[in-house]
PDBML (XML) file of the C-alpha atoms, coordinates in Angstrom:
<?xml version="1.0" encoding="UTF-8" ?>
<PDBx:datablock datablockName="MODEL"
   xmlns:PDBx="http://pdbml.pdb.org/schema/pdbx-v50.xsd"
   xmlns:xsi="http://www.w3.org/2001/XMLSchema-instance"
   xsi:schemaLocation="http://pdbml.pdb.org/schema/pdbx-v50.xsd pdbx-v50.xsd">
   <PDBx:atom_siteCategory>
      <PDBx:atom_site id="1">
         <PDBx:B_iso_or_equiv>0.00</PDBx:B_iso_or_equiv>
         <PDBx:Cartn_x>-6.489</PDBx:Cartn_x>
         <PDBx:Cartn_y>26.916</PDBx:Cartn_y>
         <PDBx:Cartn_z>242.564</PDBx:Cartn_z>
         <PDBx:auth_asym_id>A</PDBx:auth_asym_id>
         <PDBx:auth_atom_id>CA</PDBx:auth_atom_id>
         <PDBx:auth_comp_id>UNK</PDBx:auth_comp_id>
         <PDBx:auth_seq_id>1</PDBx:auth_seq_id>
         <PDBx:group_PDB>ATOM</PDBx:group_PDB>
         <PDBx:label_alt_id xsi:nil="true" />
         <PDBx:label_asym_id>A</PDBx:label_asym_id>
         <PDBx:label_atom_id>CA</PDBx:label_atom_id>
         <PDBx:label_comp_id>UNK</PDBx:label_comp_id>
         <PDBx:label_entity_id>1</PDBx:label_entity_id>
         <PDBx:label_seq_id>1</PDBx:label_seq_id>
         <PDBx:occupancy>1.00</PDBx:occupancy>
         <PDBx:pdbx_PDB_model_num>1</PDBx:pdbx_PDB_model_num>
         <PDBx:type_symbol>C</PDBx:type_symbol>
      </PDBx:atom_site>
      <PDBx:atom_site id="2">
         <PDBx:B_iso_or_equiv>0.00</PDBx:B_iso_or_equiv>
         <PDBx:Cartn_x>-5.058</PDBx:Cartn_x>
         <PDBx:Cartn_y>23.436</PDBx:Cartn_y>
         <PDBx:Cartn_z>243.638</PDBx:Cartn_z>
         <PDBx:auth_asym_id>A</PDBx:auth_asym_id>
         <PDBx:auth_atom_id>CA</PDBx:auth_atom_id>
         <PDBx:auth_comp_id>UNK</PDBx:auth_comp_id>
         <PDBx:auth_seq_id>2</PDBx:auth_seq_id>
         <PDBx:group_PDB>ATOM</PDBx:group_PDB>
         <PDBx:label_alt_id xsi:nil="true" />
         <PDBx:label_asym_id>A</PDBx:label_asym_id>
         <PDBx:label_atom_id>CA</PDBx:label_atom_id>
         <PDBx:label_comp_id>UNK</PDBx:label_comp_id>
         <PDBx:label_entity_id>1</PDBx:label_entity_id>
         <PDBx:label_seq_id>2</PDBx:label_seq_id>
         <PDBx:occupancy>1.00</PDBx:occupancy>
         <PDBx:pdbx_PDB_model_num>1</PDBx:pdbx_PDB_model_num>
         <PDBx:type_symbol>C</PDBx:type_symbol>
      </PDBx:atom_site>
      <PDBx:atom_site id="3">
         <PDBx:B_iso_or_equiv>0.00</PDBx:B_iso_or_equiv>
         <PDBx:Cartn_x>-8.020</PDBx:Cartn_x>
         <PDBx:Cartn_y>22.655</PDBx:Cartn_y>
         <PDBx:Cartn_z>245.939</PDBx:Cartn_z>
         <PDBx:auth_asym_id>A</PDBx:auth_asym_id>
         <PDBx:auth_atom_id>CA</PDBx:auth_atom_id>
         <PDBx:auth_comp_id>UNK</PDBx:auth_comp_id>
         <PDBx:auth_seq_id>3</PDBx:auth_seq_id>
         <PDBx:group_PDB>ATOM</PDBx:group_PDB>
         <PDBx:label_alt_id xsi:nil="true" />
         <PDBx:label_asym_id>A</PDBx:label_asym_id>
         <PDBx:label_atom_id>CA</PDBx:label_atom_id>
         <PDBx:label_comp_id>UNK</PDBx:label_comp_id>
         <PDBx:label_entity_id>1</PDBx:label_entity_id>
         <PDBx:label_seq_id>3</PDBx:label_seq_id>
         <PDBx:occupancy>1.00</PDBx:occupancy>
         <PDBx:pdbx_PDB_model_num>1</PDBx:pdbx_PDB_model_num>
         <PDBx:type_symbol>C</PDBx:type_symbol>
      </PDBx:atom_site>
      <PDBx:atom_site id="4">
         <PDBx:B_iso_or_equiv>0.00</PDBx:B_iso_or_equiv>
         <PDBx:Cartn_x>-10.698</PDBx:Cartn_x>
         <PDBx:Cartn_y>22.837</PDBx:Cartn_y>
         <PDBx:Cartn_z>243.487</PDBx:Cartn_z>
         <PDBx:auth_asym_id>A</PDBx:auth_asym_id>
         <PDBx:auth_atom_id>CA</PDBx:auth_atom_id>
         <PDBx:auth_comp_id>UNK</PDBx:auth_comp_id>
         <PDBx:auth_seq_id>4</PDBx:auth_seq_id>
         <PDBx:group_PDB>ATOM</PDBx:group_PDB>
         <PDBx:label_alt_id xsi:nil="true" />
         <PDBx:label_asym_id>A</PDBx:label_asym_id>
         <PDBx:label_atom_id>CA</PDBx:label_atom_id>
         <PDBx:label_comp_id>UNK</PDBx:label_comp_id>
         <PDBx:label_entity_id>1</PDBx:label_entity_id>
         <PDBx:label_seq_id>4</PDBx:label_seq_id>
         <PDBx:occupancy>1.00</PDBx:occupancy>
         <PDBx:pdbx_PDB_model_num>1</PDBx:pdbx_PDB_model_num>
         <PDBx:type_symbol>C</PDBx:type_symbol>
      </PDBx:atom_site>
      <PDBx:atom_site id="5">
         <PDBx:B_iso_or_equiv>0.00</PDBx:B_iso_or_equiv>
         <PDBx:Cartn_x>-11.437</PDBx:Cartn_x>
         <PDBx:Cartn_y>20.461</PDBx:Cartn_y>
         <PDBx:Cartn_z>241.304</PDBx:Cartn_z>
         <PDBx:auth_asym_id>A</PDBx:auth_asym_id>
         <PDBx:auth_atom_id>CA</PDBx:auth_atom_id>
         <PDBx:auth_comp_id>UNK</PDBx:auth_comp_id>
         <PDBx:auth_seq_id>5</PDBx:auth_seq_id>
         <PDBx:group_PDB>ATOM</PDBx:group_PDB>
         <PDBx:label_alt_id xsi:nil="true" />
         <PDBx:label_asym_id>A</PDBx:label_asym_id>
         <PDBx:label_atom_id>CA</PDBx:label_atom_id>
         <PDBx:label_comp_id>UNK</PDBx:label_comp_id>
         <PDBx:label_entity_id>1</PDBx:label_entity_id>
         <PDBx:label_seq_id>5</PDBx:label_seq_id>
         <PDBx:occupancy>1.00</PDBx:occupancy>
         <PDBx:pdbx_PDB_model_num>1</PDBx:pdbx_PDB_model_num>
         <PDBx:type_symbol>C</PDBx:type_symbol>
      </PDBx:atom_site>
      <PDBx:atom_site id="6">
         <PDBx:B_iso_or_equiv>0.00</PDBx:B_iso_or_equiv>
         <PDBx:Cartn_x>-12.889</PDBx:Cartn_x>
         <PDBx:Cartn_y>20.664</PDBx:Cartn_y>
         <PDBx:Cartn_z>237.659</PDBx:Cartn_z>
         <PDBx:auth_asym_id>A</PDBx:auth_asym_id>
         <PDBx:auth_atom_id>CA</PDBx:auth_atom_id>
         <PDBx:auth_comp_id>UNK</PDBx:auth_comp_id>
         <PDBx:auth_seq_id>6</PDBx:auth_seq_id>
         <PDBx:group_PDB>ATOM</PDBx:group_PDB>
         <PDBx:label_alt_id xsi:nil="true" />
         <PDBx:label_asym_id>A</PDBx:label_asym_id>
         <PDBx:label_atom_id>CA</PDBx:label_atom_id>
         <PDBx:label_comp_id>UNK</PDBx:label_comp_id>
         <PDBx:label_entity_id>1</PDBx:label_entity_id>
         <PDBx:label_seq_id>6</PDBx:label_seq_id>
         <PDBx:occupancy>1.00</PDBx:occupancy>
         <PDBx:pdbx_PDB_model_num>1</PDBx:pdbx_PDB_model_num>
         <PDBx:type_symbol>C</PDBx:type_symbol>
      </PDBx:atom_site>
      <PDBx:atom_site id="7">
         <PDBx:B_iso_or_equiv>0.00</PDBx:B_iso_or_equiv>
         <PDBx:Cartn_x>-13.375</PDBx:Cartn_x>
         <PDBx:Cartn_y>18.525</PDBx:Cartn_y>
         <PDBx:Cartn_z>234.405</PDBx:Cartn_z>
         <PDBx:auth_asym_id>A</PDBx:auth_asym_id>
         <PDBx:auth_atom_id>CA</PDBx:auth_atom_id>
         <PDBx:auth_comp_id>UNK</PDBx:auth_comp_id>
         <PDBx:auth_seq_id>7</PDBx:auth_seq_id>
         <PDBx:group_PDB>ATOM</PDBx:group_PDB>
         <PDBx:label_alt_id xsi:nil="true" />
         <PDBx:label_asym_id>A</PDBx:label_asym_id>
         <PDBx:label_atom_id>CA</PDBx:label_atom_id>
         <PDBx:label_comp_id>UNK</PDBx:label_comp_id>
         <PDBx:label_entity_id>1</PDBx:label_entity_id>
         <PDBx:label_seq_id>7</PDBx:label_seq_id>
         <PDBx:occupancy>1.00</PDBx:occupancy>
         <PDBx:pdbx_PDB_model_num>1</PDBx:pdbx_PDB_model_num>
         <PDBx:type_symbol>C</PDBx:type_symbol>
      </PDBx:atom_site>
      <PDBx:atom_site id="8">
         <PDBx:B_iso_or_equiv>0.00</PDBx:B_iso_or_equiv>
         <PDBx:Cartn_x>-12.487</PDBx:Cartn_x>
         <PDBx:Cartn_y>19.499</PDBx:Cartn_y>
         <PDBx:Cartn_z>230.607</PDBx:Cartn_z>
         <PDBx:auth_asym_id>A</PDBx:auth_asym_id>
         <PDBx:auth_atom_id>CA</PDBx:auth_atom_id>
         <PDBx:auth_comp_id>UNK</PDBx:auth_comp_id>
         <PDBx:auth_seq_id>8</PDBx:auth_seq_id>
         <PDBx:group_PDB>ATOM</PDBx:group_PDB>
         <PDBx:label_alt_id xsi:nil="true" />
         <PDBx:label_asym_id>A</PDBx:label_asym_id>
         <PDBx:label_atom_id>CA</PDBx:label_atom_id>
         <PDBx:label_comp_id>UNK</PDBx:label_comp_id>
         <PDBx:label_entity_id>1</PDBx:label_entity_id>
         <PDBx:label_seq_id>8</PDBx:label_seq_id>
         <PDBx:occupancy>1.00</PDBx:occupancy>
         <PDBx:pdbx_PDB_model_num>1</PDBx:pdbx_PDB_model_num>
         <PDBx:type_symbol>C</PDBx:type_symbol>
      </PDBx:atom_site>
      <PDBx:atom_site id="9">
         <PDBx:B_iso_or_equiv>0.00</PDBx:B_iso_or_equiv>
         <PDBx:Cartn_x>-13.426</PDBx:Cartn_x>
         <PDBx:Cartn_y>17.287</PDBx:Cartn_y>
         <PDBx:Cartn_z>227.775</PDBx:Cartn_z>
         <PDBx:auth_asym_id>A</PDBx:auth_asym_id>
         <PDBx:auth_atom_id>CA</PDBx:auth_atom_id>
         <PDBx:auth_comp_id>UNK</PDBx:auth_comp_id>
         <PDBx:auth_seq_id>9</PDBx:auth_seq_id>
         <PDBx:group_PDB>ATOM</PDBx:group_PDB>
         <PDBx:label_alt_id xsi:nil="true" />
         <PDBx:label_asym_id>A</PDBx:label_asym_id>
         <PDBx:label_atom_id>CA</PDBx:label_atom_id>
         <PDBx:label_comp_id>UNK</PDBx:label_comp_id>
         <PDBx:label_entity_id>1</PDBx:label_entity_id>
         <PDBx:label_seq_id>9</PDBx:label_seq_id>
         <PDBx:occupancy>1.00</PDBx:occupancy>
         <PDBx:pdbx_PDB_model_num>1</PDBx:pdbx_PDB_model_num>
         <PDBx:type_symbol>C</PDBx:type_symbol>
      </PDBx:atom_site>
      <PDBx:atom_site id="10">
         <PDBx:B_iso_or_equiv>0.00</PDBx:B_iso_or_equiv>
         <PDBx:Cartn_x>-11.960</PDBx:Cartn_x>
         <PDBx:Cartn_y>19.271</PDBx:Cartn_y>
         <PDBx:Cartn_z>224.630</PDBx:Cartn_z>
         <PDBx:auth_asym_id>A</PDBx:auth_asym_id>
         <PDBx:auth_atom_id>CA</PDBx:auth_atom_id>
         <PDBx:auth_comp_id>UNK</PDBx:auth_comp_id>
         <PDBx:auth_seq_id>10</PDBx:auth_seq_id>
         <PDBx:group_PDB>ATOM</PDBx:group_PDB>
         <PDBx:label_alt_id xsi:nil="true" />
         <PDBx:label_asym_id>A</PDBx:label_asym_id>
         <PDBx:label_atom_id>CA</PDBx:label_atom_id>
         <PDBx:label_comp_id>UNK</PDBx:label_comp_id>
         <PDBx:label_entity_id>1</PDBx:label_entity_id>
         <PDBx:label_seq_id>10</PDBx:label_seq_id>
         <PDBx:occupancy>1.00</PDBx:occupancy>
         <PDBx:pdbx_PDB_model_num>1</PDBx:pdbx_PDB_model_num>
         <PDBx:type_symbol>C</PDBx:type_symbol>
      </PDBx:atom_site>
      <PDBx:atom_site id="11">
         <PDBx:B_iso_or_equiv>0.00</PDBx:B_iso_or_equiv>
         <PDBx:Cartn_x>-13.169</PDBx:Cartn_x>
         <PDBx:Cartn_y>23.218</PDBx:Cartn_y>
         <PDBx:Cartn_z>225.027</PDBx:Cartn_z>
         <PDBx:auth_asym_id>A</PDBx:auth_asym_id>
         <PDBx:auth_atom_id>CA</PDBx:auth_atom_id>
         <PDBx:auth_comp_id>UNK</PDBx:auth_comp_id>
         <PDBx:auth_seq_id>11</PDBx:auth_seq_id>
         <PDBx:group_PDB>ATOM</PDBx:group_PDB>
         <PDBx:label_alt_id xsi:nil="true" />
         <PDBx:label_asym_id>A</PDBx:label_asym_id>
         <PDBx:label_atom_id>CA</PDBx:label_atom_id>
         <PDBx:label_comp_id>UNK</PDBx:label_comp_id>
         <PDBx:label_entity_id>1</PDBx:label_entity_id>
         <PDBx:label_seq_id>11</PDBx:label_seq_id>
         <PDBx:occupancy>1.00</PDBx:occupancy>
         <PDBx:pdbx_PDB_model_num>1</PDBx:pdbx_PDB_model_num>
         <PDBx:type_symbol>C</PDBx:type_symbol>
      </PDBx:atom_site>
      <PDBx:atom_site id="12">
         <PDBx:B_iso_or_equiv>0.00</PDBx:B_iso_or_equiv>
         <PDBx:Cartn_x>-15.973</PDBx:Cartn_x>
         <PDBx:Cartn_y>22.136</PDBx:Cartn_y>
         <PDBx:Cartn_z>227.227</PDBx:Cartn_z>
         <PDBx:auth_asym_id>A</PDBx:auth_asym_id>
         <PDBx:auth_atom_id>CA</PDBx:auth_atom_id>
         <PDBx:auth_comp_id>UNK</PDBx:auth_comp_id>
         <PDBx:auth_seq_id>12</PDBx:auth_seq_id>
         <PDBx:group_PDB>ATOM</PDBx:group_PDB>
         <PDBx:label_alt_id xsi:nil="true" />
         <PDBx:label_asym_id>A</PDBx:label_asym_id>
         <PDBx:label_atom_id>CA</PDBx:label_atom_id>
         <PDBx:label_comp_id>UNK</PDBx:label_comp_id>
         <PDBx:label_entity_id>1</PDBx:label_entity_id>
         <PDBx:label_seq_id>12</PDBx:label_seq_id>
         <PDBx:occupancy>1.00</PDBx:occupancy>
         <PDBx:pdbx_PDB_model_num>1</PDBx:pdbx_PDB_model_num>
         <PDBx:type_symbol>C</PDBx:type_symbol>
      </PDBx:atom_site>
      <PDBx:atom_site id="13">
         <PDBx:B_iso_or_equiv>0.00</PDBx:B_iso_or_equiv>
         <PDBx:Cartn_x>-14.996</PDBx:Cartn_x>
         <PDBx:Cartn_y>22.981</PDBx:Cartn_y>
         <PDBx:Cartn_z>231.072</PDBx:Cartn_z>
         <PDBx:auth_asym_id>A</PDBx:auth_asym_id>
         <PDBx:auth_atom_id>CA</PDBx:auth_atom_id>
         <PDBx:auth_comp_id>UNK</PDBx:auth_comp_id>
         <PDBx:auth_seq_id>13</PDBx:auth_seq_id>
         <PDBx:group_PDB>ATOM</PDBx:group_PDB>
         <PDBx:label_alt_id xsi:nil="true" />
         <PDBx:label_asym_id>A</PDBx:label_asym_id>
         <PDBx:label_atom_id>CA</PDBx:label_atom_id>
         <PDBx:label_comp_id>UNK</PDBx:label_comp_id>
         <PDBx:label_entity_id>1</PDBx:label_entity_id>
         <PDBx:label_seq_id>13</PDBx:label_seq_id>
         <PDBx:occupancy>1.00</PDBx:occupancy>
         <PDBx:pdbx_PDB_model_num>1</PDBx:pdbx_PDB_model_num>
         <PDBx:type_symbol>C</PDBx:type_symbol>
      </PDBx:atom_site>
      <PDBx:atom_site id="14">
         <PDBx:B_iso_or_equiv>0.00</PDBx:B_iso_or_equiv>
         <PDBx:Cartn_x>-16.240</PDBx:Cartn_x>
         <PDBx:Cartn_y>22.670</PDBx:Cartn_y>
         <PDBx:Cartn_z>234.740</PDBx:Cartn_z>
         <PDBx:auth_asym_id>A</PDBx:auth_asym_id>
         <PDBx:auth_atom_id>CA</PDBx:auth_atom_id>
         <PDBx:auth_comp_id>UNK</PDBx:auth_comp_id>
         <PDBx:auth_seq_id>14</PDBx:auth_seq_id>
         <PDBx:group_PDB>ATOM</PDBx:group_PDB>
         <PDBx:label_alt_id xsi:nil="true" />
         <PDBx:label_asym_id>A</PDBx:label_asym_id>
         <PDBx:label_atom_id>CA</PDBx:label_atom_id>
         <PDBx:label_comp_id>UNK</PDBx:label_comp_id>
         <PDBx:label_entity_id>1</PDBx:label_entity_id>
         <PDBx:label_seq_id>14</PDBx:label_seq_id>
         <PDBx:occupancy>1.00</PDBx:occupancy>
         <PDBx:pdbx_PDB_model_num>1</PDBx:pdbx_PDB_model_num>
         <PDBx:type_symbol>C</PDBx:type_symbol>
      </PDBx:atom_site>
      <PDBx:atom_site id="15">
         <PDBx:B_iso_or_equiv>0.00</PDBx:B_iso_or_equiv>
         <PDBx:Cartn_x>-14.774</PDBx:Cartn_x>
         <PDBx:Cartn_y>24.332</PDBx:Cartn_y>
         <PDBx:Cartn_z>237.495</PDBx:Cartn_z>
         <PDBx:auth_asym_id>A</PDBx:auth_asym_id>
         <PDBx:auth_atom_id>CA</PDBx:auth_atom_id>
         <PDBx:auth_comp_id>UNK</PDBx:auth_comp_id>
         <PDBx:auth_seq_id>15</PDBx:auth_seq_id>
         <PDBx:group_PDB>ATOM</PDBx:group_PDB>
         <PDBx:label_alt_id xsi:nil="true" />
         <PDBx:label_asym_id>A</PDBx:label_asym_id>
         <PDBx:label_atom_id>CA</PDBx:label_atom_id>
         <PDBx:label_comp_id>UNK</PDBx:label_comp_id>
         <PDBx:label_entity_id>1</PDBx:label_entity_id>
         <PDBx:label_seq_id>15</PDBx:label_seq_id>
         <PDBx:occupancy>1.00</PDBx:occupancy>
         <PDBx:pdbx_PDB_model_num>1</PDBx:pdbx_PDB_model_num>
         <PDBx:type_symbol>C</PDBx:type_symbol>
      </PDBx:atom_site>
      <PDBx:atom_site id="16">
         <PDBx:B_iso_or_equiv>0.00</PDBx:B_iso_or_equiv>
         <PDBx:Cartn_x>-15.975</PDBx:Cartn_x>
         <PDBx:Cartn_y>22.999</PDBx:Cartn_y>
         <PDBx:Cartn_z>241.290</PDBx:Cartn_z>
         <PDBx:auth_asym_id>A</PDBx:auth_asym_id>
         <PDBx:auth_atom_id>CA</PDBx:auth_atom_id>
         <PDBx:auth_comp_id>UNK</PDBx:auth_comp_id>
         <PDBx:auth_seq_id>16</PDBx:auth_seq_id>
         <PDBx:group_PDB>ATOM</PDBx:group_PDB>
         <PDBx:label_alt_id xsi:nil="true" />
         <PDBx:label_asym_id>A</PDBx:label_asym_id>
         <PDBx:label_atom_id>CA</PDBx:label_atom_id>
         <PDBx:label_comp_id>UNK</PDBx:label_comp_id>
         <PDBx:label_entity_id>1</PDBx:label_entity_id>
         <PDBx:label_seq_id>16</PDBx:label_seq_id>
         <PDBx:occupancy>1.00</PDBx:occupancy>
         <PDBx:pdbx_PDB_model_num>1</PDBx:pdbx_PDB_model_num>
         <PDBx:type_symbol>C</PDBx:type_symbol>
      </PDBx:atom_site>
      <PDBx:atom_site id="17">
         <PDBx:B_iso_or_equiv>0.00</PDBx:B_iso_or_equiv>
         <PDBx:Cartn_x>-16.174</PDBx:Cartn_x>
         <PDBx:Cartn_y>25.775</PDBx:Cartn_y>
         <PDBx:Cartn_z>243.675</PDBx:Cartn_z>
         <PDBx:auth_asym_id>A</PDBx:auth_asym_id>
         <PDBx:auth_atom_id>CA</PDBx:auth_atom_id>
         <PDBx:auth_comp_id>UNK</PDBx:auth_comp_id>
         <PDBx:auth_seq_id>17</PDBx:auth_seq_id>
         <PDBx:group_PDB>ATOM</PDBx:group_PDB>
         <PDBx:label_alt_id xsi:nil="true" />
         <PDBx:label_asym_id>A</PDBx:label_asym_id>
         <PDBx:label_atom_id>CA</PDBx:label_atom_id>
         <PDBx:label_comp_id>UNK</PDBx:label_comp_id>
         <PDBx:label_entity_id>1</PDBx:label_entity_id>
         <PDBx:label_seq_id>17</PDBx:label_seq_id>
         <PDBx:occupancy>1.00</PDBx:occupancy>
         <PDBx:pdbx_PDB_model_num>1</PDBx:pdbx_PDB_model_num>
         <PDBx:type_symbol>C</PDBx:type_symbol>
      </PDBx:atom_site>
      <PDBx:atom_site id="18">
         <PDBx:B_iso_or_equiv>0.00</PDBx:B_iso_or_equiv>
         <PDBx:Cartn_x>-16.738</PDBx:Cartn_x>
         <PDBx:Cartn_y>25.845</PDBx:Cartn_y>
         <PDBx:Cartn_z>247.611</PDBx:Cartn_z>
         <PDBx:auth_asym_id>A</PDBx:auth_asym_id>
         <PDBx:auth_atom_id>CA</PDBx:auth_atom_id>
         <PDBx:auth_comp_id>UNK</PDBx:auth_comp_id>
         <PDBx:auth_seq_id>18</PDBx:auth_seq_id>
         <PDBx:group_PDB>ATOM</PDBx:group_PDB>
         <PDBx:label_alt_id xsi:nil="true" />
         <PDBx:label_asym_id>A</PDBx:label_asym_id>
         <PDBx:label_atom_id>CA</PDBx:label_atom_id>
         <PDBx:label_comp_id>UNK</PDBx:label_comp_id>
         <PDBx:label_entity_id>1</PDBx:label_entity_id>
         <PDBx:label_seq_id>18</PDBx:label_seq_id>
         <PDBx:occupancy>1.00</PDBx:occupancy>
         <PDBx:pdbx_PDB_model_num>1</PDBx:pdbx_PDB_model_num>
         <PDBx:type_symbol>C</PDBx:type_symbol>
      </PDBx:atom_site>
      <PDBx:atom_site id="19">
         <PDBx:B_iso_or_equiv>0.00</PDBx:B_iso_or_equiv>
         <PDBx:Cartn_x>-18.883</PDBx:Cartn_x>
         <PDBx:Cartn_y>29.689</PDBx:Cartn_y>
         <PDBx:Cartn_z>247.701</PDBx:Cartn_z>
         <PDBx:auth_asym_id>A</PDBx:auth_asym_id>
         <PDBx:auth_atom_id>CA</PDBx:auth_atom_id>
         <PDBx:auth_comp_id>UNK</PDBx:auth_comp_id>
         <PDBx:auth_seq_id>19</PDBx:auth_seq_id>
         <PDBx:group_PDB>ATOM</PDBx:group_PDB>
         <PDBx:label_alt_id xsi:nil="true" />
         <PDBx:label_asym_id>A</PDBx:label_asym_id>
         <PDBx:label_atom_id>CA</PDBx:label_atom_id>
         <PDBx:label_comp_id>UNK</PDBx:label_comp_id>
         <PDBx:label_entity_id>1</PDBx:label_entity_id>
         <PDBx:label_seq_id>19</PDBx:label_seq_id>
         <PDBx:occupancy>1.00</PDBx:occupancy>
         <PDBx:pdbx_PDB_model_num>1</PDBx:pdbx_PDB_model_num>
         <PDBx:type_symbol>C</PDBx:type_symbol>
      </PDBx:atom_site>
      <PDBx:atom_site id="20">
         <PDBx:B_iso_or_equiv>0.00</PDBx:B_iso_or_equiv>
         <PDBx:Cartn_x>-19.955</PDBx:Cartn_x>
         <PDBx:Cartn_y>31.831</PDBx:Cartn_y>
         <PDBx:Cartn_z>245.793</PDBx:Cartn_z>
         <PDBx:auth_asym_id>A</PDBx:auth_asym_id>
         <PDBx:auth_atom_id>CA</PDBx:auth_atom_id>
         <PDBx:auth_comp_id>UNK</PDBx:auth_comp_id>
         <PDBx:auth_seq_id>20</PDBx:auth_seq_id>
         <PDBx:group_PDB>ATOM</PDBx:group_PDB>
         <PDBx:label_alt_id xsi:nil="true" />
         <PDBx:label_asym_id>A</PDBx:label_asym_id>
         <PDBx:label_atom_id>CA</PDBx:label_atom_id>
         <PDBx:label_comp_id>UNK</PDBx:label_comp_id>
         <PDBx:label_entity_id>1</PDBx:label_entity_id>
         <PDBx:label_seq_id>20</PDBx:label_seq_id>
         <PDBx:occupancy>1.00</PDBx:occupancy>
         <PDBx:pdbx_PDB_model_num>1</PDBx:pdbx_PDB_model_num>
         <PDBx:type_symbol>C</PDBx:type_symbol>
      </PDBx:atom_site>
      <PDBx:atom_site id="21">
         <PDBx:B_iso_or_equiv>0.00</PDBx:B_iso_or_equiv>
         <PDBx:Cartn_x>-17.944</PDBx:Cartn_x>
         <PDBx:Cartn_y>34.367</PDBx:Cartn_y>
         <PDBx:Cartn_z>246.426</PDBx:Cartn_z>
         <PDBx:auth_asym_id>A</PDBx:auth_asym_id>
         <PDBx:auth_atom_id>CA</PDBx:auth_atom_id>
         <PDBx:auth_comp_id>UNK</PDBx:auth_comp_id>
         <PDBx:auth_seq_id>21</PDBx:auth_seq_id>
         <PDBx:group_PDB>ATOM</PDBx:group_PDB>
         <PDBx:label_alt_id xsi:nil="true" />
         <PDBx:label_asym_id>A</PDBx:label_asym_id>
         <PDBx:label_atom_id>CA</PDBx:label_atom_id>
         <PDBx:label_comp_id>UNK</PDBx:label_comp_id>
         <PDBx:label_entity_id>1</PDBx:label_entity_id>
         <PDBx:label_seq_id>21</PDBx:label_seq_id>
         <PDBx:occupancy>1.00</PDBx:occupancy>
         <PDBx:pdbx_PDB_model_num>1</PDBx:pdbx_PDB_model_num>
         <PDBx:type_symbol>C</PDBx:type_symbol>
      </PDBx:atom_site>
      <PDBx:atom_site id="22">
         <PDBx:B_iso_or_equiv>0.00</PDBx:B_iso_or_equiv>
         <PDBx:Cartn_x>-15.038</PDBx:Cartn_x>
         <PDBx:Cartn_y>31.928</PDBx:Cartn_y>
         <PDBx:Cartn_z>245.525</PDBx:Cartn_z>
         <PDBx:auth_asym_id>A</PDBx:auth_asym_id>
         <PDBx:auth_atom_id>CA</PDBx:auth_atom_id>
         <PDBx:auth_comp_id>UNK</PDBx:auth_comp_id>
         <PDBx:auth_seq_id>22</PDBx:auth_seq_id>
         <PDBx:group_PDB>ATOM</PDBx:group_PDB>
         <PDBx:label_alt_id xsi:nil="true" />
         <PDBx:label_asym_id>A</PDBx:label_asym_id>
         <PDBx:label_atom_id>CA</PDBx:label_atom_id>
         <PDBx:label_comp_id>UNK</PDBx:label_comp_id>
         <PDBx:label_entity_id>1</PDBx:label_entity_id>
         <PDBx:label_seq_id>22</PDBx:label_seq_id>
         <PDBx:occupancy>1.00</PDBx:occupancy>
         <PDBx:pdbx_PDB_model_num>1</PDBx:pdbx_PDB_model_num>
         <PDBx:type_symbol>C</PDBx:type_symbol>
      </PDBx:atom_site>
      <PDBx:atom_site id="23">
         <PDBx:B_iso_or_equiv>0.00</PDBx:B_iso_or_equiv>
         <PDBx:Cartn_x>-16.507</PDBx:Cartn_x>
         <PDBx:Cartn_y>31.168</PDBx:Cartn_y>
         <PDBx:Cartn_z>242.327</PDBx:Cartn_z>
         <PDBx:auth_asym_id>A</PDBx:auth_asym_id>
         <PDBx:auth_atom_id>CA</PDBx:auth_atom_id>
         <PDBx:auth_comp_id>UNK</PDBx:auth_comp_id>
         <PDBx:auth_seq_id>23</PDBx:auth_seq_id>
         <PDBx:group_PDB>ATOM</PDBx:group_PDB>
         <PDBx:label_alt_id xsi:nil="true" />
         <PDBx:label_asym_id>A</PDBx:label_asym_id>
         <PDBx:label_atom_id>CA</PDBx:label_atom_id>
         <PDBx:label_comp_id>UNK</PDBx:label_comp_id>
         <PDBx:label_entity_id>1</PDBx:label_entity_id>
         <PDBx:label_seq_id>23</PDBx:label_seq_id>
         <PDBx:occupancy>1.00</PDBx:occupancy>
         <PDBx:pdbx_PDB_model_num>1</PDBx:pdbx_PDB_model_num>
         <PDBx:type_symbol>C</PDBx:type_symbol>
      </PDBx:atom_site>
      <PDBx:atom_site id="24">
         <PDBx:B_iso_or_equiv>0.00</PDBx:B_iso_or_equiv>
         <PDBx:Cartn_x>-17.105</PDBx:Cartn_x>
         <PDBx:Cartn_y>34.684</PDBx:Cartn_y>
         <PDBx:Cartn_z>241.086</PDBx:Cartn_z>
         <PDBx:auth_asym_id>A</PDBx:auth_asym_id>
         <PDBx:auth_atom_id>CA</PDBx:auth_atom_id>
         <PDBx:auth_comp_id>UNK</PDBx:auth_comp_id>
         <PDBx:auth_seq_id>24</PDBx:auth_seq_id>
         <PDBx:group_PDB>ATOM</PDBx:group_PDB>
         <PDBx:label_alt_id xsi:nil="true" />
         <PDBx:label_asym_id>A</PDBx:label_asym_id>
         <PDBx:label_atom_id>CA</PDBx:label_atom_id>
         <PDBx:label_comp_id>UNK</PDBx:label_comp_id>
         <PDBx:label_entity_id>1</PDBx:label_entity_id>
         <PDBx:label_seq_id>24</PDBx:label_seq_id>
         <PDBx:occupancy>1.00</PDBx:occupancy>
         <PDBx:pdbx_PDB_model_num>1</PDBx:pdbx_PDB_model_num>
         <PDBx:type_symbol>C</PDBx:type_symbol>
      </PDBx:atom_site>
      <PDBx:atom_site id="25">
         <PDBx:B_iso_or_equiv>0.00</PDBx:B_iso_or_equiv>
         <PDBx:Cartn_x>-12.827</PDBx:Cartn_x>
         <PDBx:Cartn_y>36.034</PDBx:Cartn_y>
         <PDBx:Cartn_z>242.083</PDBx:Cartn_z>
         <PDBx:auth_asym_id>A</PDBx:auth_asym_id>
         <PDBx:auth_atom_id>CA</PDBx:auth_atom_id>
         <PDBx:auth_comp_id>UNK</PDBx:auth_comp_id>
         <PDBx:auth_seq_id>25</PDBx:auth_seq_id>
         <PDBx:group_PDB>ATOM</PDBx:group_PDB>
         <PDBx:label_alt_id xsi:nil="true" />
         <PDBx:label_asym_id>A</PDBx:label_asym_id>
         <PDBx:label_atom_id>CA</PDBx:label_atom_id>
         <PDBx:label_comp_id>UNK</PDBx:label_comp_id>
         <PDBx:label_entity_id>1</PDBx:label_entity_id>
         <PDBx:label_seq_id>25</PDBx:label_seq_id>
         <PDBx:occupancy>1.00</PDBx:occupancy>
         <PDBx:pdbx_PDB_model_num>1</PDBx:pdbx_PDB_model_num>
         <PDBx:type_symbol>C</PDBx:type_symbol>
      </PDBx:atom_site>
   </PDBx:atom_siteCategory>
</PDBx:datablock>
């Protein structure tokens, strides 16, 4: 997933998504 972005600090993550549906495959 190249395009999205995301932040981890330690075990704590974020993952940016564009849909829904992208977020849930």
């Amino acid at each position: 997933y190249p395009n999205n972005a995301w932040e981890r600090y330690a075990d704590d993550s974020v993952i940016h998504c564009r849909s829904r549906w992208e977020a849930r495959l």
